[in-house]
N, C-alpha and C. Protein backbone atom coordinates (compact mmCIF):
# COMPACT_ATOMS: atom_id res chain seq x y z
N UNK A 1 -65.47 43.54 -139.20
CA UNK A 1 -66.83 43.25 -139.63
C UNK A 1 -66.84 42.21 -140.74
N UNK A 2 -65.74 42.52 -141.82
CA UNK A 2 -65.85 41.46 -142.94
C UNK A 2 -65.15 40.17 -142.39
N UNK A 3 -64.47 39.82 -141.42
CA UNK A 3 -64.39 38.54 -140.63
C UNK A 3 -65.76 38.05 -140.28
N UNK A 4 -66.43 38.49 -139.61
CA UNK A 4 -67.54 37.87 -139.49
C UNK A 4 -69.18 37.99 -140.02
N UNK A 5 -68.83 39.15 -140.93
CA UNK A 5 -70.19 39.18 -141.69
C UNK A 5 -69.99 39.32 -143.66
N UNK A 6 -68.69 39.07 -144.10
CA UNK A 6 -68.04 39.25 -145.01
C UNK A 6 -67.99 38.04 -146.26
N UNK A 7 -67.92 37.54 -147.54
CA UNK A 7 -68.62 36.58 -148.27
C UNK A 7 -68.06 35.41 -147.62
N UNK A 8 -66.45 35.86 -146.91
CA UNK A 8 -65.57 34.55 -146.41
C UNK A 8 -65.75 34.32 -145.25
N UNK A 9 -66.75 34.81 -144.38
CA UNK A 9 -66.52 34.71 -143.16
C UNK A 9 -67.28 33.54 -142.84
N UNK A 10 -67.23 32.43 -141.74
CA UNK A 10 -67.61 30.98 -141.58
C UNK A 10 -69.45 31.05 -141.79
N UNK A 11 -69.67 32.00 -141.35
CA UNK A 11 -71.47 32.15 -141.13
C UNK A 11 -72.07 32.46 -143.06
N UNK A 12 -71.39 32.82 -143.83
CA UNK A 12 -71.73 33.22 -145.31
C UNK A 12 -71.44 32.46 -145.63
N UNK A 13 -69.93 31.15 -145.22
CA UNK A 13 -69.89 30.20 -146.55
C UNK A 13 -70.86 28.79 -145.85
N UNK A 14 -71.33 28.71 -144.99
CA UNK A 14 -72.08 27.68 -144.54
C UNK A 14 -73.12 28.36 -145.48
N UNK A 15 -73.90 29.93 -145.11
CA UNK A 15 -75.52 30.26 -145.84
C UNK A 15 -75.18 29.17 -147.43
N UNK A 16 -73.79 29.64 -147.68
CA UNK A 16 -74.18 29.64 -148.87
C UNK A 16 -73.72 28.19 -149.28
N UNK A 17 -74.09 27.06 -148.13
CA UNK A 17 -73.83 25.96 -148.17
C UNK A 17 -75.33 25.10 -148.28
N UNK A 18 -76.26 26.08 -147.89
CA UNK A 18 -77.72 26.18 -147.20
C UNK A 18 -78.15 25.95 -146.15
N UNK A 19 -77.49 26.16 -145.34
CA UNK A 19 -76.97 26.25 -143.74
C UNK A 19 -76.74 27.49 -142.94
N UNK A 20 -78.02 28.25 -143.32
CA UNK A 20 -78.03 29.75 -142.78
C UNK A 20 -77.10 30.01 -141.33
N UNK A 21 -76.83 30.58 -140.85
CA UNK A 21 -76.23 30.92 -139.65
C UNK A 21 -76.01 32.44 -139.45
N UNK A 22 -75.73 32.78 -138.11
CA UNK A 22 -75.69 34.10 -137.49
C UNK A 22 -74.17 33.93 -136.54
N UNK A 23 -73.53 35.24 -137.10
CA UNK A 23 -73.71 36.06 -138.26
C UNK A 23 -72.83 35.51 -139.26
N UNK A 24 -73.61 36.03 -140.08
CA UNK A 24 -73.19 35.89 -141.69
C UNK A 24 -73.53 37.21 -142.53
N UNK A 25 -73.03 37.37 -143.76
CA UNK A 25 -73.61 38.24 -144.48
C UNK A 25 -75.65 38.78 -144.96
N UNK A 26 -75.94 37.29 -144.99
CA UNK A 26 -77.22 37.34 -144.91
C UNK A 26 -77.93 37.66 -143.79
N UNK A 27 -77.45 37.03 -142.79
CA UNK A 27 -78.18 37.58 -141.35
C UNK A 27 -76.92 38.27 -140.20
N UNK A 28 -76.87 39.55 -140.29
CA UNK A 28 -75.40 40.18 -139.51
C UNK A 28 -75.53 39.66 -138.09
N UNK A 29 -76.57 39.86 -137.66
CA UNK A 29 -77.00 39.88 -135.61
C UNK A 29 -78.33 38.90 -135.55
N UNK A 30 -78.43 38.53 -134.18
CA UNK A 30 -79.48 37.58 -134.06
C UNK A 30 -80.98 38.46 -133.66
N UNK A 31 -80.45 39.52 -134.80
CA UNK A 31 -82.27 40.30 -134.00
C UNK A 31 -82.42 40.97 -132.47
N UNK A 32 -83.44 40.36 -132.13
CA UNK A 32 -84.02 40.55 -131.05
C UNK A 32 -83.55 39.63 -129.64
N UNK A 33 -83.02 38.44 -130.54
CA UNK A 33 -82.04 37.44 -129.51
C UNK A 33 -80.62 38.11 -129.17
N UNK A 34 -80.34 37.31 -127.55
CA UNK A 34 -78.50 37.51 -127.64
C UNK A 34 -78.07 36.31 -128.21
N UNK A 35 -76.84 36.80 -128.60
CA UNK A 35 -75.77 35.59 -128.72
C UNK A 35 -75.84 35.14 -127.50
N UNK A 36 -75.51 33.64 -127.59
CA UNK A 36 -75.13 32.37 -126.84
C UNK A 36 -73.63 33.83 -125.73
N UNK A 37 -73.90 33.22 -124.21
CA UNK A 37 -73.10 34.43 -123.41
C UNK A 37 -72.20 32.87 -122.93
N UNK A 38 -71.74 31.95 -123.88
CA UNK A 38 -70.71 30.65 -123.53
C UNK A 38 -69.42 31.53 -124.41
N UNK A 39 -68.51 30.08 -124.62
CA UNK A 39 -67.37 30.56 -125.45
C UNK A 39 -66.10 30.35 -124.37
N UNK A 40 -65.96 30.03 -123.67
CA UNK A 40 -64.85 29.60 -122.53
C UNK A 40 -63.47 29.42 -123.15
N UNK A 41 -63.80 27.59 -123.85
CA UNK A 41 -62.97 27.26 -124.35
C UNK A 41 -62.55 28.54 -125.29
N UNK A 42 -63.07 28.99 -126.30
CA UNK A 42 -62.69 29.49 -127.16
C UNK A 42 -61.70 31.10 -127.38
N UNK A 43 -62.30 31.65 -125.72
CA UNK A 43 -61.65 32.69 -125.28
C UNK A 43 -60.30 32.60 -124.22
N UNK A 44 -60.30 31.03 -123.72
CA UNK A 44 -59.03 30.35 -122.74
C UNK A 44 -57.92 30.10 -123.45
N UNK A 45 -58.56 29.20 -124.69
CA UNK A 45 -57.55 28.67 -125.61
C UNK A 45 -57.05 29.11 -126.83
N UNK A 46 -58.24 30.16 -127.17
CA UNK A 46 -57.89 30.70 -128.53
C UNK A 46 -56.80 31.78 -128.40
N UNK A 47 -56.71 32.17 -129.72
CA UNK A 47 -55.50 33.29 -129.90
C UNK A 47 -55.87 34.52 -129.88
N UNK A 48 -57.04 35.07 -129.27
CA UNK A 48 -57.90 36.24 -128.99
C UNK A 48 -56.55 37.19 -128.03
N UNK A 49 -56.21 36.28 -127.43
CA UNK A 49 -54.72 36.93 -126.52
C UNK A 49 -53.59 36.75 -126.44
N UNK A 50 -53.34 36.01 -127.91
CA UNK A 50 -51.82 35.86 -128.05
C UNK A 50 -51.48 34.04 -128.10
N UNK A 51 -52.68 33.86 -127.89
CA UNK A 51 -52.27 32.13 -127.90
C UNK A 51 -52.09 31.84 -129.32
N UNK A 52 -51.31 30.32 -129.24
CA UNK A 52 -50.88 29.53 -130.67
C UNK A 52 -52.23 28.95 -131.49
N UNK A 53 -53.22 28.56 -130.62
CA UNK A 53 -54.44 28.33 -131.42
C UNK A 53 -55.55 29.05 -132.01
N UNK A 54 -56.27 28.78 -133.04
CA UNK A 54 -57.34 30.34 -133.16
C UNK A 54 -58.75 28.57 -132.91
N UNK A 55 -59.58 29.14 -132.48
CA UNK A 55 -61.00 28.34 -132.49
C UNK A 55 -62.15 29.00 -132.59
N UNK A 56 -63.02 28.84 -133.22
CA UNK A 56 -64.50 29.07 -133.06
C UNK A 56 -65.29 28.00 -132.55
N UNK A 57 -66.58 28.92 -131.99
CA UNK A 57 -67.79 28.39 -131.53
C UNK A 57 -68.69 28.03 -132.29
N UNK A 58 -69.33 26.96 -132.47
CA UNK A 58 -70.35 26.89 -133.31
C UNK A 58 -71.42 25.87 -132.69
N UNK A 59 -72.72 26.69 -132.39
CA UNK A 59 -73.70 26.45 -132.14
C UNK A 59 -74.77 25.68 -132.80
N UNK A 60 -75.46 24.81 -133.12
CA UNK A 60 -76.09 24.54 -134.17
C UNK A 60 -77.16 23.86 -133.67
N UNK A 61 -78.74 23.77 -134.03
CA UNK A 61 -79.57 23.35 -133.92
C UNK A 61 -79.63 21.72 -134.05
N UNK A 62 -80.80 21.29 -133.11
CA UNK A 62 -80.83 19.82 -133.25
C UNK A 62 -81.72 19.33 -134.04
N UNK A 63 -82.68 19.62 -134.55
CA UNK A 63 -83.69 19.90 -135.65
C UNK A 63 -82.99 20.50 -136.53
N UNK A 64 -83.05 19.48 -137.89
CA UNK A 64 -82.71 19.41 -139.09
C UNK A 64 -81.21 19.53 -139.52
N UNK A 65 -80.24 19.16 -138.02
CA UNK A 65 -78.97 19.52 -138.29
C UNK A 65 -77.83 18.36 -137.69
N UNK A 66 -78.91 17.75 -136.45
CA UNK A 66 -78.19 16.49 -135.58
C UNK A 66 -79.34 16.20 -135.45
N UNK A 67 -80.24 15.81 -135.88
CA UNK A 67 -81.98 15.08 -135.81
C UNK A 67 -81.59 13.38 -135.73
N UNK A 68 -80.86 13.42 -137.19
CA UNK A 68 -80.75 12.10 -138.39
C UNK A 68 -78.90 11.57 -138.68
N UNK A 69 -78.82 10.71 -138.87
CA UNK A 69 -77.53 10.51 -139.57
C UNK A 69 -77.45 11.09 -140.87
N UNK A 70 -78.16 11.55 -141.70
CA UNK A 70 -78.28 12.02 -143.02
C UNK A 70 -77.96 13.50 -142.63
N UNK A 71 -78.51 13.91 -141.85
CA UNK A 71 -78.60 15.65 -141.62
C UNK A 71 -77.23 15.86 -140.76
N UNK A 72 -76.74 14.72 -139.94
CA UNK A 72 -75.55 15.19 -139.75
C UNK A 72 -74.59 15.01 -140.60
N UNK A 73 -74.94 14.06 -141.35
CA UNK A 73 -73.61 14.16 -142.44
C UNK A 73 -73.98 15.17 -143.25
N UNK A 74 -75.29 15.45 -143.95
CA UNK A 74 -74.89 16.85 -144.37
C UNK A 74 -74.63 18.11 -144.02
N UNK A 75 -74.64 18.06 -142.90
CA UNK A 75 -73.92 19.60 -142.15
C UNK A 75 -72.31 19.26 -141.89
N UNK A 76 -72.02 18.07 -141.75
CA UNK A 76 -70.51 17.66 -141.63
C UNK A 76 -69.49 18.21 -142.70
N UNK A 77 -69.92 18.04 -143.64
CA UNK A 77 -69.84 17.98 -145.43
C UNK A 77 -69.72 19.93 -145.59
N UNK A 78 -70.99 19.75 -145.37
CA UNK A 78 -71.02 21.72 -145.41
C UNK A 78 -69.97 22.29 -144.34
N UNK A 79 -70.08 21.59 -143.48
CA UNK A 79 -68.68 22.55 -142.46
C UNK A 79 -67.69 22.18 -142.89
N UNK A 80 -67.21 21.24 -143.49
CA UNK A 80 -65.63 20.74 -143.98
C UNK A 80 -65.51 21.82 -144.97
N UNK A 81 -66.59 21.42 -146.46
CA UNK A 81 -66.42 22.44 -147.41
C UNK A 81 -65.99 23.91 -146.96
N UNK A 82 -66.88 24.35 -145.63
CA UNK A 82 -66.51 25.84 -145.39
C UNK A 82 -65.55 26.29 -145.19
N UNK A 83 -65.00 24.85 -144.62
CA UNK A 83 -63.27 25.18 -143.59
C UNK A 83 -62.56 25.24 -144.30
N UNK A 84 -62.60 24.70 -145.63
CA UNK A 84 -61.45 24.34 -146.62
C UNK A 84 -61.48 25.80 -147.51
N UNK A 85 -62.72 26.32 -147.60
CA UNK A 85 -62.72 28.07 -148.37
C UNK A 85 -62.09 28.82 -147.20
N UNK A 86 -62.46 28.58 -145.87
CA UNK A 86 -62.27 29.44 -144.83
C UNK A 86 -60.44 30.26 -144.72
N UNK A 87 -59.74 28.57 -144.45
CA UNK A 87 -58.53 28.67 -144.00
C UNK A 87 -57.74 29.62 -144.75
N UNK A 88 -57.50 29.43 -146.31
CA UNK A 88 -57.33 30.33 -147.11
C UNK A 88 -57.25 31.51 -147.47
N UNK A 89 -58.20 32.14 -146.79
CA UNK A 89 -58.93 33.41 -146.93
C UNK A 89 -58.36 34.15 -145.18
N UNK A 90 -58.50 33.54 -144.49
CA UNK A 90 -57.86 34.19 -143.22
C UNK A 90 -56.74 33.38 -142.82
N UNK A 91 -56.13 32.45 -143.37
CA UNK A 91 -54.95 32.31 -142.71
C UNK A 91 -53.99 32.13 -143.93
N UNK A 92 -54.08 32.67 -145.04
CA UNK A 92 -53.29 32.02 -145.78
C UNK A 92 -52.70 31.30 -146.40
N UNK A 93 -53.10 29.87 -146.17
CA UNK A 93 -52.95 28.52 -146.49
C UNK A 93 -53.77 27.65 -146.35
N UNK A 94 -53.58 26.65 -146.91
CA UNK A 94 -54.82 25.48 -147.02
C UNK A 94 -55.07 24.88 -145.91
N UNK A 95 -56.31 24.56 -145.16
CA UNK A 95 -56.59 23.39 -144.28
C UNK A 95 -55.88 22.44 -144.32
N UNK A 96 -54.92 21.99 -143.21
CA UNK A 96 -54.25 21.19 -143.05
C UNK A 96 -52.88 21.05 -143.42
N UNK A 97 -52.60 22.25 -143.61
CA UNK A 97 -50.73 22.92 -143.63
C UNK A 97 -50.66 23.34 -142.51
């Protein structure tokens, strides 16, 4: 649960990038919505079964997030920042070791 709804988990350090997302600590489940029923790549290639890679999915709106060149660079920025708290915290080492 604290993987994905926990202060480190990718969906809490984006909120707290101002880049709300589900799930995160602030919002655990999408409500009344399902999750997105994709994820292919991420369940083919990831390490969910023993593979060498781990990946996430990330979904993101096109309004106010890929609208503009401004809004994508600031969500670019906020996802780098996240990745760089992220790696640390679940893998032990820095982004890009």
């Amino acid at each position: 649960s604290g993987l994905l709804r926990g202060p480190a988990a990718l969906g809490s350090l984006l909120a707290g990038r101002g880049f709300p997302a589900v799930p995160s600590g602030a919002v655990p489940a999408p409500g009344d919505d399902p999750y997105f029923s994709g994820g292919y790549n991420s369940a083919r290639y990831g390490s969910r079964d023993g593979g060498a890679v781990s990946g996430v999915q990330i979904e993101v709106h096109f309004e106010g997030l890929r609208d503009t060149a401004a809004n994508r660079e600031a969500f670019a920025v906020a996802l780098a920042e996240a990745l760089v708290a992220y790696f640390p915290a679940h893998f032990g080492r820095p982004l890009g070791t």
